[in-house]
Protein backbone atom coordinates (compact mmCIF):
# COMPACT_ATOMS: atom_id res chain seq x y z
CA UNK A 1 181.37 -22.14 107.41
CA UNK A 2 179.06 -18.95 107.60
CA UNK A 3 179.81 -18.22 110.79
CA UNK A 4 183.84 -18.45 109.75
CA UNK A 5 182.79 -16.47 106.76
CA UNK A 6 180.78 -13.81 109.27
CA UNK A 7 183.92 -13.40 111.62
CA UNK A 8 186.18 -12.89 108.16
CA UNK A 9 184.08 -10.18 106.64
CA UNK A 10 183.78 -8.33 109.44
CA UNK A 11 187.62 -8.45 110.55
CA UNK A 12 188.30 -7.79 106.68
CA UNK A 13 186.14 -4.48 106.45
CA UNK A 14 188.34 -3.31 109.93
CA UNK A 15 191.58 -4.10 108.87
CA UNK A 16 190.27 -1.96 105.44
CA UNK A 17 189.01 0.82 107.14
CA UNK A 18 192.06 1.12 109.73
CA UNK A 19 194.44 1.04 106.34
CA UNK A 20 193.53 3.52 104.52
CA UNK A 21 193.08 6.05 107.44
CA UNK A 22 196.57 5.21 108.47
CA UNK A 23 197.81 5.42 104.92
CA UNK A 24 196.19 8.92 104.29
CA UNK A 25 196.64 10.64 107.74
CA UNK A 26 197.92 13.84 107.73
CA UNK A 27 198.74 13.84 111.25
CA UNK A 28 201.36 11.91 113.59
CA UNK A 29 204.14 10.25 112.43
CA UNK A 30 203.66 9.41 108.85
CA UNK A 31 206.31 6.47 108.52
CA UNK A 32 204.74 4.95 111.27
CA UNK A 33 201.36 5.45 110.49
CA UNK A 34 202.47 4.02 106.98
CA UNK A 35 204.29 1.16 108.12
CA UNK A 36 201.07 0.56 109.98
CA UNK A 37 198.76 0.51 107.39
CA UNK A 38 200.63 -1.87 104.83
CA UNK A 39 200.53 -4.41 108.17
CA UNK A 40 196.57 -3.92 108.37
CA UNK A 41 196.92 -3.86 104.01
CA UNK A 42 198.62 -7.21 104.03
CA UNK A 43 196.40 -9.05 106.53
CA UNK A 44 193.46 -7.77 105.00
CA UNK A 45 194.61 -9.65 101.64
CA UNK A 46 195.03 -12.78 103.01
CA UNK A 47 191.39 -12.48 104.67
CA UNK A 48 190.00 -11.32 101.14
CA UNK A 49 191.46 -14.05 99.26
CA UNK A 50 190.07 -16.58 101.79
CA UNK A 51 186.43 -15.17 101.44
CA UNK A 52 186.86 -14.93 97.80
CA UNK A 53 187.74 -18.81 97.17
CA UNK A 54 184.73 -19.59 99.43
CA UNK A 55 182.26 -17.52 97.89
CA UNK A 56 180.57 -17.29 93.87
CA UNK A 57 183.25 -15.09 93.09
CA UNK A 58 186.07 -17.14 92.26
CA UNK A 59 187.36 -15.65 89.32
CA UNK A 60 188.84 -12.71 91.19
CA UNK A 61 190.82 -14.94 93.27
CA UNK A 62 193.89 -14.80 90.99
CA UNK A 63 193.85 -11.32 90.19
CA UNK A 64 193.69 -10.17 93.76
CA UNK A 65 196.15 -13.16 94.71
CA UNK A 66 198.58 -11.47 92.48
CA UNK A 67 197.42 -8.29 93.58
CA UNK A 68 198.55 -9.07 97.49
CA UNK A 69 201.99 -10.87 96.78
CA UNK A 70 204.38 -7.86 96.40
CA UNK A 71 203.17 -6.60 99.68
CA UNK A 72 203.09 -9.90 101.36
CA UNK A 73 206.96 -10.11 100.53
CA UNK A 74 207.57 -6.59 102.46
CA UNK A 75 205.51 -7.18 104.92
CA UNK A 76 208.18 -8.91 107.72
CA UNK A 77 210.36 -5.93 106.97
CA UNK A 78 207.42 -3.49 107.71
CA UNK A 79 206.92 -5.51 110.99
CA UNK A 80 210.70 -4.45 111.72
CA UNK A 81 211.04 -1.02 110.37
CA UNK A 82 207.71 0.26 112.89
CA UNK A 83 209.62 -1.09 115.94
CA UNK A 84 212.65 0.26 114.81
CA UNK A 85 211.19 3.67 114.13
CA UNK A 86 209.19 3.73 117.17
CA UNK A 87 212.32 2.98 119.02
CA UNK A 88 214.71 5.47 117.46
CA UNK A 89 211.40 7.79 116.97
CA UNK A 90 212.71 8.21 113.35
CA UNK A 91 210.21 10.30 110.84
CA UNK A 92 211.35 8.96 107.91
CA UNK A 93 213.25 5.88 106.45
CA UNK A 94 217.09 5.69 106.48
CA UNK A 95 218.84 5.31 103.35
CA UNK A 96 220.29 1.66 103.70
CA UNK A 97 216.43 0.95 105.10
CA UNK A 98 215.24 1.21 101.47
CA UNK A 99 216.95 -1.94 100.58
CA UNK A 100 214.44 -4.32 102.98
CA UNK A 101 211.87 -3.95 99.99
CA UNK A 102 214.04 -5.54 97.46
CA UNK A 103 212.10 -8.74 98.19
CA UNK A 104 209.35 -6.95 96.53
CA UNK A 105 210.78 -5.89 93.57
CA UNK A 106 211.35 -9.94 92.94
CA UNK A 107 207.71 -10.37 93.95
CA UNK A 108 206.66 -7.93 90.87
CA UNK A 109 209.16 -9.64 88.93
CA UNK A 110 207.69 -12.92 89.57
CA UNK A 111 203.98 -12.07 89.41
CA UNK A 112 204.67 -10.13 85.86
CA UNK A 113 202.26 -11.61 82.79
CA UNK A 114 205.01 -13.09 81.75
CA UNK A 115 204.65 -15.54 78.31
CA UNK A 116 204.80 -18.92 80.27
CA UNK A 117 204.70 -22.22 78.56
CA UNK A 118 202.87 -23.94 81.52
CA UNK A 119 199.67 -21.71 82.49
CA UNK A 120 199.26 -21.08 86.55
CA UNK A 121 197.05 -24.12 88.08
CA UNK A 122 194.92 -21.52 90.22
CA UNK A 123 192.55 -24.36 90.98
CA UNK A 124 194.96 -26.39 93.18
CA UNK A 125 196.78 -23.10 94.24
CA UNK A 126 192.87 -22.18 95.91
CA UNK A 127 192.85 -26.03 97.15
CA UNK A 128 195.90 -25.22 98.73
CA UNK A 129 194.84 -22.33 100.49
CA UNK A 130 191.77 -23.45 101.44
CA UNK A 131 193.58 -26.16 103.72
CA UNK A 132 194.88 -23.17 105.52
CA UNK A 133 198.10 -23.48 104.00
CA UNK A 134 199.24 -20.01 102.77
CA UNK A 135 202.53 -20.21 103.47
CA UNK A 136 203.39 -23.32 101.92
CA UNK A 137 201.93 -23.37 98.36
CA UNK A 138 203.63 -25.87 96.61
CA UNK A 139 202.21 -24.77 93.01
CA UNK A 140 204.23 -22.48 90.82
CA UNK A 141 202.50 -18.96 90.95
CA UNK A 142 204.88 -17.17 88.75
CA UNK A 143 207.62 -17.17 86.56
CA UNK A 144 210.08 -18.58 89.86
CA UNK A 145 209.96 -21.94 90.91
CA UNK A 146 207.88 -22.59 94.01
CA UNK A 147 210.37 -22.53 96.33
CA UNK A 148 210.11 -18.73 96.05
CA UNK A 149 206.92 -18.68 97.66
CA UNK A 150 207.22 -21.81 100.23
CA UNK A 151 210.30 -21.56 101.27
CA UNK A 152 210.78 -17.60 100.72
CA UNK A 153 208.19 -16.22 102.73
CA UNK A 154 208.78 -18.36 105.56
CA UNK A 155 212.14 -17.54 106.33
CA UNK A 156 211.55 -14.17 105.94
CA UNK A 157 209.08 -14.13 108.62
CA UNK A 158 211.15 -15.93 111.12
CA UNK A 159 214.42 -13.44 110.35
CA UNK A 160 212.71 -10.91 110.40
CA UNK A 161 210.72 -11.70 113.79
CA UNK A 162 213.92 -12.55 115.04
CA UNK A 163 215.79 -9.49 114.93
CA UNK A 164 213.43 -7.57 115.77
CA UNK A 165 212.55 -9.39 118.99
CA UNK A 166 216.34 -8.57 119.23
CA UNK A 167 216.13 -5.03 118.93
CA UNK A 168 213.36 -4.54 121.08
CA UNK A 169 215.28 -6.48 124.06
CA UNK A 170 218.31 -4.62 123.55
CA UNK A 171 217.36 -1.28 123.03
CA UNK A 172 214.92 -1.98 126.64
CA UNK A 173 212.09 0.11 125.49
CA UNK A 174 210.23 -2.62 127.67
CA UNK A 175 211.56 -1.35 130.83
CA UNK A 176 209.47 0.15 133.57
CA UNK A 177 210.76 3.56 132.89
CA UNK A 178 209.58 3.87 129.54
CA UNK A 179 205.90 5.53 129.33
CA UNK A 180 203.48 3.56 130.11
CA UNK A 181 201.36 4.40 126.58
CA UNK A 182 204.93 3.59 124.46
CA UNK A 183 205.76 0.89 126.25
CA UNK A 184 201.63 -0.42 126.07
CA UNK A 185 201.53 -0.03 122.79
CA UNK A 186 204.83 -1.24 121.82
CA UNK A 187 203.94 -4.50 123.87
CA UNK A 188 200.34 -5.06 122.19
CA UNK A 189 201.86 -4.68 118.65
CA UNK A 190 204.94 -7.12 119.18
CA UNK A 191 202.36 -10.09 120.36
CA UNK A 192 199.83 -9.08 117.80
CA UNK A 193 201.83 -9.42 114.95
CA UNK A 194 204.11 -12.48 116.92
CA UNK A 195 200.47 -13.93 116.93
CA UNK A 196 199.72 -13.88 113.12
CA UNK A 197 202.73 -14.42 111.89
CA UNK A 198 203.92 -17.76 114.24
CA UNK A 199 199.90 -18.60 113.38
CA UNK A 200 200.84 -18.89 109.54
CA UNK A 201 203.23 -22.19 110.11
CA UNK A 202 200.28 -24.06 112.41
CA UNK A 203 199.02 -25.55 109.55
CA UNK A 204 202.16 -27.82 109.40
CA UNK A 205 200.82 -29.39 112.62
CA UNK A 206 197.78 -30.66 110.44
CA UNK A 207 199.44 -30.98 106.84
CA UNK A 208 198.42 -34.53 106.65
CA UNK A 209 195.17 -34.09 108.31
CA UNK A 210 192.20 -34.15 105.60
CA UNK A 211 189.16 -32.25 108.56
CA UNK A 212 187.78 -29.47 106.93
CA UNK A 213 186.40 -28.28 110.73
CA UNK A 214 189.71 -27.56 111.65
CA UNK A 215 190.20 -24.56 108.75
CA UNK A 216 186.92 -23.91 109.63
CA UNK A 217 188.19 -23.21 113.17
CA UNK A 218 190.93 -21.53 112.36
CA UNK A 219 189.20 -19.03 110.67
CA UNK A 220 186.87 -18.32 112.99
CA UNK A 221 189.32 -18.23 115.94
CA UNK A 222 191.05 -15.41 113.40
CA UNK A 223 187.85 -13.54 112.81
CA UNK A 224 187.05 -13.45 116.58
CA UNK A 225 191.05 -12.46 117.98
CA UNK A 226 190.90 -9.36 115.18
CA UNK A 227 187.68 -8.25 116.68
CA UNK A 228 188.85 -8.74 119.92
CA UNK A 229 192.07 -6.07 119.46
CA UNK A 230 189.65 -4.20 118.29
CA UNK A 231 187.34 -3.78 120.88
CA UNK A 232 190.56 -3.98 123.02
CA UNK A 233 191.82 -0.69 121.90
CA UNK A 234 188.51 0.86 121.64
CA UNK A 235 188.58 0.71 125.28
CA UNK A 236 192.09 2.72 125.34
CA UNK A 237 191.89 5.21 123.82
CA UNK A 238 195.31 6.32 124.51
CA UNK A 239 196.47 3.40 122.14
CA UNK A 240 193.96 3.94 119.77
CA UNK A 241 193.81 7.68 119.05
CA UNK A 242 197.73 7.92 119.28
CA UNK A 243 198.92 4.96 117.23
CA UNK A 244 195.65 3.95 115.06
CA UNK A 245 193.14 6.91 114.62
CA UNK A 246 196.14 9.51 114.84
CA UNK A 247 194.13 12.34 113.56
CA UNK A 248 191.21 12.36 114.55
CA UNK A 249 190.32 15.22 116.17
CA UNK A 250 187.46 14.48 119.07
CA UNK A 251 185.40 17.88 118.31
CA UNK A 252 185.15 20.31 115.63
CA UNK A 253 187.64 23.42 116.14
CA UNK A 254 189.39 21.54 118.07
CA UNK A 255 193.58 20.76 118.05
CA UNK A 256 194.90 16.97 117.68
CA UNK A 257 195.67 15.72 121.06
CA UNK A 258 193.75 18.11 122.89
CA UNK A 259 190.48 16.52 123.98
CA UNK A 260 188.81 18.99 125.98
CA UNK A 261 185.19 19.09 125.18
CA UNK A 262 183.84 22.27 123.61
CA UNK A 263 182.89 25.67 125.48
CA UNK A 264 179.21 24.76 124.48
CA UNK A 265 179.26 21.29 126.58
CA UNK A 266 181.14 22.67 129.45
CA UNK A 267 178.49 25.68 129.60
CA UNK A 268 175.94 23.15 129.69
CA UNK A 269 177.84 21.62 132.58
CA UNK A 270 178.29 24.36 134.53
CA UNK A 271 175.34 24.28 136.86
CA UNK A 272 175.97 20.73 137.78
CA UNK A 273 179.37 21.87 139.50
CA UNK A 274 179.28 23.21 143.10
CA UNK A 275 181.68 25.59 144.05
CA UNK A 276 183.15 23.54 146.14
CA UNK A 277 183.44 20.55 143.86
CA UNK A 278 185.43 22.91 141.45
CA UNK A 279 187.90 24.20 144.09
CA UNK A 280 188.29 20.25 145.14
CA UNK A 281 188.98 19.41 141.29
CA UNK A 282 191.29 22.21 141.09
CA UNK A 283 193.62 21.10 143.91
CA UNK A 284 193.37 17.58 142.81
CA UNK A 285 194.32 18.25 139.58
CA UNK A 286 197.28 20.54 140.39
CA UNK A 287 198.48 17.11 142.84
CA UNK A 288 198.45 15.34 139.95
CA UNK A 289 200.33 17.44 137.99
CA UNK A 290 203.27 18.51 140.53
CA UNK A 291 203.45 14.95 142.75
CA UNK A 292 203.21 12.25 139.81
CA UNK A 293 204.63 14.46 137.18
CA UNK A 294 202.49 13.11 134.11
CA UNK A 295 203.62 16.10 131.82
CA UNK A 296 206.78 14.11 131.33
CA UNK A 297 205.01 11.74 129.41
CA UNK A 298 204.45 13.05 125.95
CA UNK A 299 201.13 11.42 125.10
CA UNK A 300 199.72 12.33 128.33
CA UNK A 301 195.73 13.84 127.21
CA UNK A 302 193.18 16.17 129.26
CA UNK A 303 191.65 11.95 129.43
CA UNK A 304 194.56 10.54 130.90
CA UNK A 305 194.00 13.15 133.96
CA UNK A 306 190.37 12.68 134.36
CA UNK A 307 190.99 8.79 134.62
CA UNK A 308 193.71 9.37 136.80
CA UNK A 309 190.89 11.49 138.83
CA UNK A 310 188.20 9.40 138.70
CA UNK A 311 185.97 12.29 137.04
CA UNK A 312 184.59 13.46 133.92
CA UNK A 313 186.77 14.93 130.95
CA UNK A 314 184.25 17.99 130.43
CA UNK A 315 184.42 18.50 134.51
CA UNK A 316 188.59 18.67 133.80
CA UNK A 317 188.08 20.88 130.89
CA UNK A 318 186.01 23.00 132.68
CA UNK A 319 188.21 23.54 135.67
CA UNK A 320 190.66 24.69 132.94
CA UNK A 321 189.05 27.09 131.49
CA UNK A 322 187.30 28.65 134.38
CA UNK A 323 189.09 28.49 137.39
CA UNK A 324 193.12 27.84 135.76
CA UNK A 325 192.33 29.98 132.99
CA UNK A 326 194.28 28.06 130.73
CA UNK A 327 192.83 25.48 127.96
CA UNK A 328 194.61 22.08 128.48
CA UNK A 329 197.56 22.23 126.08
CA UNK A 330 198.16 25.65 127.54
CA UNK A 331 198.34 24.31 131.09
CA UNK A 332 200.88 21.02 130.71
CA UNK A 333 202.98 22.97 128.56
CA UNK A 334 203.26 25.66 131.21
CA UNK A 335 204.35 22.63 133.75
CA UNK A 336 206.48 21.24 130.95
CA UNK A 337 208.39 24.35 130.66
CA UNK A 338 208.88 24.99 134.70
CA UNK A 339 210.70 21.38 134.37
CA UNK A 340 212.91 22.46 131.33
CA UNK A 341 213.80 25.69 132.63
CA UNK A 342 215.31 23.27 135.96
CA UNK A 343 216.79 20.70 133.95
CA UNK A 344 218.37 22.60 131.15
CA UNK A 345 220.79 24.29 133.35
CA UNK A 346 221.82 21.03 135.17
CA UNK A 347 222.18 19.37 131.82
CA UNK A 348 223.42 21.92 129.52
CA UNK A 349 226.74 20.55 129.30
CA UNK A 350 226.02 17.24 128.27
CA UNK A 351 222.57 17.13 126.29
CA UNK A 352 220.93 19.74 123.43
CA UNK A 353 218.11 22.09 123.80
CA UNK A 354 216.04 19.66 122.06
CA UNK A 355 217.07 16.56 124.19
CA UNK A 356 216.61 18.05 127.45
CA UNK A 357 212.61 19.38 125.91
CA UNK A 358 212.00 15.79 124.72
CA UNK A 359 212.22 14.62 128.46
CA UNK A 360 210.44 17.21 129.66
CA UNK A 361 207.56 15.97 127.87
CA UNK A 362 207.25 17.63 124.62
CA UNK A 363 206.80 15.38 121.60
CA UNK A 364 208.22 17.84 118.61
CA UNK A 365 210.90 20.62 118.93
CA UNK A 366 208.53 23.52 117.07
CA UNK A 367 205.51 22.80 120.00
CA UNK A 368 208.68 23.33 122.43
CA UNK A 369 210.56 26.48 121.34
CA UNK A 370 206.29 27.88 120.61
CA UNK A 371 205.24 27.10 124.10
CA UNK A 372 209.12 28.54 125.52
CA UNK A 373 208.55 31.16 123.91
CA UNK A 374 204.62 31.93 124.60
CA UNK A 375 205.55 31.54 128.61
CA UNK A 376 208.65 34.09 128.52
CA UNK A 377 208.87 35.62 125.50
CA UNK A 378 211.83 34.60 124.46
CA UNK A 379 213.84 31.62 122.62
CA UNK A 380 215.82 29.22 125.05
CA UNK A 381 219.07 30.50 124.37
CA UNK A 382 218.13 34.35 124.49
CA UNK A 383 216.47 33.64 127.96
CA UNK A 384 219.53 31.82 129.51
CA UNK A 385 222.05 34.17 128.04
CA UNK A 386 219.91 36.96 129.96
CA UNK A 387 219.68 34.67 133.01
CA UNK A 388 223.93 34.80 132.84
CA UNK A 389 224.07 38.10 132.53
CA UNK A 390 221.79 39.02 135.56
């Protein structure tokens, strides 16, 4: 039990720490990042509780039990708005969206101090859990019979993991022309949270089985998977500073989503570099850029390239700055551009400004018309009515 207990803590303090930074990020798209962090919220509830009935501090338990429900009720509706938003890239909620939290405002309902004549039997209700049955409390926890809670939150978690397996099939984000860091992440989240969730109704498999090593098990087999994604994504850092760490900026001055190292490091660098290993970075890099086309992909970073390359980030940035002249942003906006000033013309007809930038690469309409206009000093539709007229 204290190595279960070990794995728990530690996969409790990360889903924590990854909550509240998602939940108070200023950067990125906030309904995702939101969305996000009441996923990481939730799980890290259920984790809590667990440690709390197996520890001195039992009392908590059904304050922080009652805590947790309203978001555990919301929770399979998260799971579906994030794909949905992800797909559609929407920034904020739709009006009819709002109405997928209802089942929390019955949650607060239920968990409200009411004046019951039969007090809550939190004793059983930790038995219960304990036997690694969360979803299936058969004890009254409220002022709604229990049938809210077993039977509620179970079919809410297989609707809602049904449609929006559904969605993501039909809308065929999956396909291999999505990007590769969309369609990554997209993939890793939908069997991450398929994982939990279908893991919440194993403990029908073993309802009538009375072997305490088998919660024991389960636990730790939980503890270890959440510190496996973690180290996972640690080791992508595409997926984890674009979806979890979303603003964290890598050094100090420096813009979100540009990772070039700072002037001092390259400087410190620069003696390392023979000519001719700068000129053969250069040409490499420009290969990259005009034969595999990465700028189309809107996440694409200054680390993307150097992996791609097979060298280090600082020797990229340097290049940049030295020999391009440009600092990275600069540079794949300037290819970026070259590719909307071909496509808009062909496309004009049929697609926006805006639509014809987003495939081009450029993740937000303002960093488009800025970099447009910083490369020919003029707006799109100035510079095309001149092109007309010439």
């Amino acid at each position: 039990m204290t190595l279960s207990l070990f794995f728990s803590s530690i996969s409790c303090f990360l889903l924590l720490l990854f909550s509240l930074h998602l939940f108070f990020a200023k950067r990125g798209n906030r309904l995702l990042n939101r969305l996000l962090a009441l996923l990481f919220l939730s799980r890290f509830g259920q984790i809590l509780i667990t440690l709390f009935i197996h520890s001195d501090h039992q009392t908590l338990f059904p304050f922080v039990y009652q805590l947790f429900t309203p978001l555990w009720y919301i929770t399979p509706a998260c799971f579906y708005l994030y794909v949905i938003s992800f797909i559609q890239r929407n920034q904020q909620p739709l009006k009819f969206q709002w109405l997928h939290f209802m089942p929390a405002i019955f949650a607060v309902i239920h968990i409200f101090p009411w004046h019951l004549s039969n007090p809550v039997n939190w004793n059983l209700i930790a038995i219960q859990i304990a036997e690694n049955k969360q979803l299936f409390i058969t004890e009254r926890t409220g002022l709604f019979s229990p049938v809210f809670y077993y039977l509620g939150r179970p079919v809410l978690v297989i609707v809602y993991l049904s449609v929006t397996w559904y969605a993501v099939l039909k809308s065929k984000i999956l396909d291999k022309k999505t990007e590769p860091v969309r369609r990554d992440w997209l993939l890793l989240f939908l069997r991450i949270g398929t994982f939990f969730y279908l893991a919440g109704f194993l403990s029908l498999a073993f309802w009538n089985i009375d072997k305490p090593y088998i919660n024991t098990l389960f636990m730790i087999i939980n503890g270890m998977i959440v510190l496996i994604i973690m180290v996972f994504v640690l080791h992508h850092p595409r997926l984890f500073y674009g979806y979890l760490f979303v603003s964290v900026n890598l050094n100090p001055g420096q813009k979100h989503g540009d990772t070039e190292a700072p002037a001092q490091i390259n400087q410190a660098k620069k003696m390392s570099l023979l000519p001719e290993q700068l000129l053969k970075y250069s040409i490499s890099m420009k290969e990259v850029m005009e034969i595999k086309q990465p700028y189309l992909l809107e996440n694409f970073q200054i680390v993307d390239l150097a992996g791609e390359l097979n060298i280090p980030v600082h020797h990229c940035s340097f290049v940049l700055n030295n020999l391009i002249g440009k600092n990275f942003r600069d540079w794949i906006n300037e290819y970026r551009i070259r590719s909307f000033m071909e496509q808009y013309p062909l496309k004009s007809e049929r697609m926006t400004i805006e639509s014809v930038a987003h495939e081009c690469g450029f993740k937000s309409t303002a960093t488009f018309y800025n970099a447009f206009k910083k490369e020919t000093g003029l707006m799109p539709t100035a510079y095309f009515s001149q092109k007309k007229v010439s």
